[in-house]
Protein backbone atom coordinates (compact mmCIF):
# COMPACT_ATOMS: atom_id res chain seq x y z
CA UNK A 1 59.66 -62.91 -143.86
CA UNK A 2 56.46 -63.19 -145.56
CA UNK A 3 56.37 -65.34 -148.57
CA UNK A 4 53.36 -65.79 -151.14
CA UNK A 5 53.54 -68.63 -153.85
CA UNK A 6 51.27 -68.60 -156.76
CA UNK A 7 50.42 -72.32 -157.37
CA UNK A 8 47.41 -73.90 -158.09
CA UNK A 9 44.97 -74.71 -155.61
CA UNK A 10 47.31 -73.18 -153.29
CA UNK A 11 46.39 -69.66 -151.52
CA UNK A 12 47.65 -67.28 -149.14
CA UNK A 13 51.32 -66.71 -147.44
CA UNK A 14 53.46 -67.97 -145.24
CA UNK A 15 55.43 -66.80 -142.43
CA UNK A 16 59.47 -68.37 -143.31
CA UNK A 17 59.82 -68.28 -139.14
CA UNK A 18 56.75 -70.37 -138.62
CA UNK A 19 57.34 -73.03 -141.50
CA UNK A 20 59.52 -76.01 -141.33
CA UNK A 21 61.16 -77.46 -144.32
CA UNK A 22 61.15 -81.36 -145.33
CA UNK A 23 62.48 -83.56 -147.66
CA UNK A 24 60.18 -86.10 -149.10
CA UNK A 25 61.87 -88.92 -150.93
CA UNK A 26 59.58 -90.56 -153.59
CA UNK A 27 60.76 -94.19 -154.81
CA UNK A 28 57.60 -94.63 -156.55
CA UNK A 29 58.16 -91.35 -158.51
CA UNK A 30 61.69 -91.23 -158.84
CA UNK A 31 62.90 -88.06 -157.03
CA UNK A 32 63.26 -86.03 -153.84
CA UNK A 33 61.46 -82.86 -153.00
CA UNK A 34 62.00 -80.19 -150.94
CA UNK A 35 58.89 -78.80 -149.65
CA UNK A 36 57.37 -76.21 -146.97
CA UNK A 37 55.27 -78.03 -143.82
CA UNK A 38 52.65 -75.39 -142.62
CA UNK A 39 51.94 -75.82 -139.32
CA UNK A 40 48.06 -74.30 -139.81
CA UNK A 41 47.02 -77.09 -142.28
CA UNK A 42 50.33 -79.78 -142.18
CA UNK A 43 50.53 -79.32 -146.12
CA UNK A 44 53.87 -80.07 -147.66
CA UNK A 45 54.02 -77.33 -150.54
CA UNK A 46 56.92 -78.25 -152.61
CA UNK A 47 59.19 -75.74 -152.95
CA UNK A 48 62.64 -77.60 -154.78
CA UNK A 49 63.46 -80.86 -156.56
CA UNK A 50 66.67 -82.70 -155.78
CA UNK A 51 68.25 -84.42 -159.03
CA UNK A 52 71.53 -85.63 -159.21
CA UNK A 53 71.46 -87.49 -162.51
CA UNK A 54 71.21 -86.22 -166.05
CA UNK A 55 69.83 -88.83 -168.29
CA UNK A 56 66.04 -89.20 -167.27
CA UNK A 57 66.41 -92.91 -166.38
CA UNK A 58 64.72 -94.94 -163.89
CA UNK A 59 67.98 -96.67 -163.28
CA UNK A 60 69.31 -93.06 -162.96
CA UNK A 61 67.00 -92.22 -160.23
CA UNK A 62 67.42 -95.39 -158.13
CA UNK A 63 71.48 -95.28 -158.48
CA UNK A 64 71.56 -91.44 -156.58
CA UNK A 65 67.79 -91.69 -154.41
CA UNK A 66 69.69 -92.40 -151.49
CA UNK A 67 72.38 -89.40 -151.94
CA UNK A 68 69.92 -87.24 -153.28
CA UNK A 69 67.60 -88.25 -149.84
CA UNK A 70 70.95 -87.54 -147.93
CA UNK A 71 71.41 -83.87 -149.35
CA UNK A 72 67.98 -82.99 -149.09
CA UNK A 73 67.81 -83.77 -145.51
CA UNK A 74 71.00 -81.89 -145.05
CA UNK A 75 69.61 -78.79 -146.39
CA UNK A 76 66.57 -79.26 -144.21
CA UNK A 77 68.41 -79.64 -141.31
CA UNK A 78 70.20 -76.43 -141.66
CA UNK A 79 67.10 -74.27 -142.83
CA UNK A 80 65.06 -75.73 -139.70
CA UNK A 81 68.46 -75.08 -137.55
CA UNK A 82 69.00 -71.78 -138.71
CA UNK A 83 65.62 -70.82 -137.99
CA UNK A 84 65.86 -71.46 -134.09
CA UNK A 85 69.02 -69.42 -133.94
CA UNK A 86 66.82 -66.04 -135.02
């Protein structure tokens, strides 16, 4: 399937059988992101934010970045896996 974002700086489409999808845990910034790798250029375009706390605390952030970093990976894992069974 042929999917194309409109964000800025960012151009074209990609292909969702050619792309793999990461999570990128940020301690410095205080969340998780989901984003697309290209293969072409290696870019991660981010795609999703993983937040499981509701108060916008620091604290907040650091208590769940290691369950949040779980999930995310999880939901990589499939989405790469269930792109090999096609």
């Amino acid at each position: 399937m042929i999917i194309t974002p409109k964000f800025q700086f960012v151009d074209g489409s990609f292909d969702t059988e050619r792309v793999k999808l990461v999570c990128i845990p940020d301690d410095k910034l205080g969340r998780v992101d989901l984003c697309i790798k290209d293969p072409d250029c290696g870019w991660n375009i981010p795609i999703g934010q993983i937040k499981l706390f509701s108060r916008d605390l620091y604290r907040d952030c650091k208590e769940t970045l290691l369950d949040a970093t779980t999930l995310g990976e999880e939901i990589a894992r499939r989405w790469n896996e269930c792109e090999t069974k096609r």
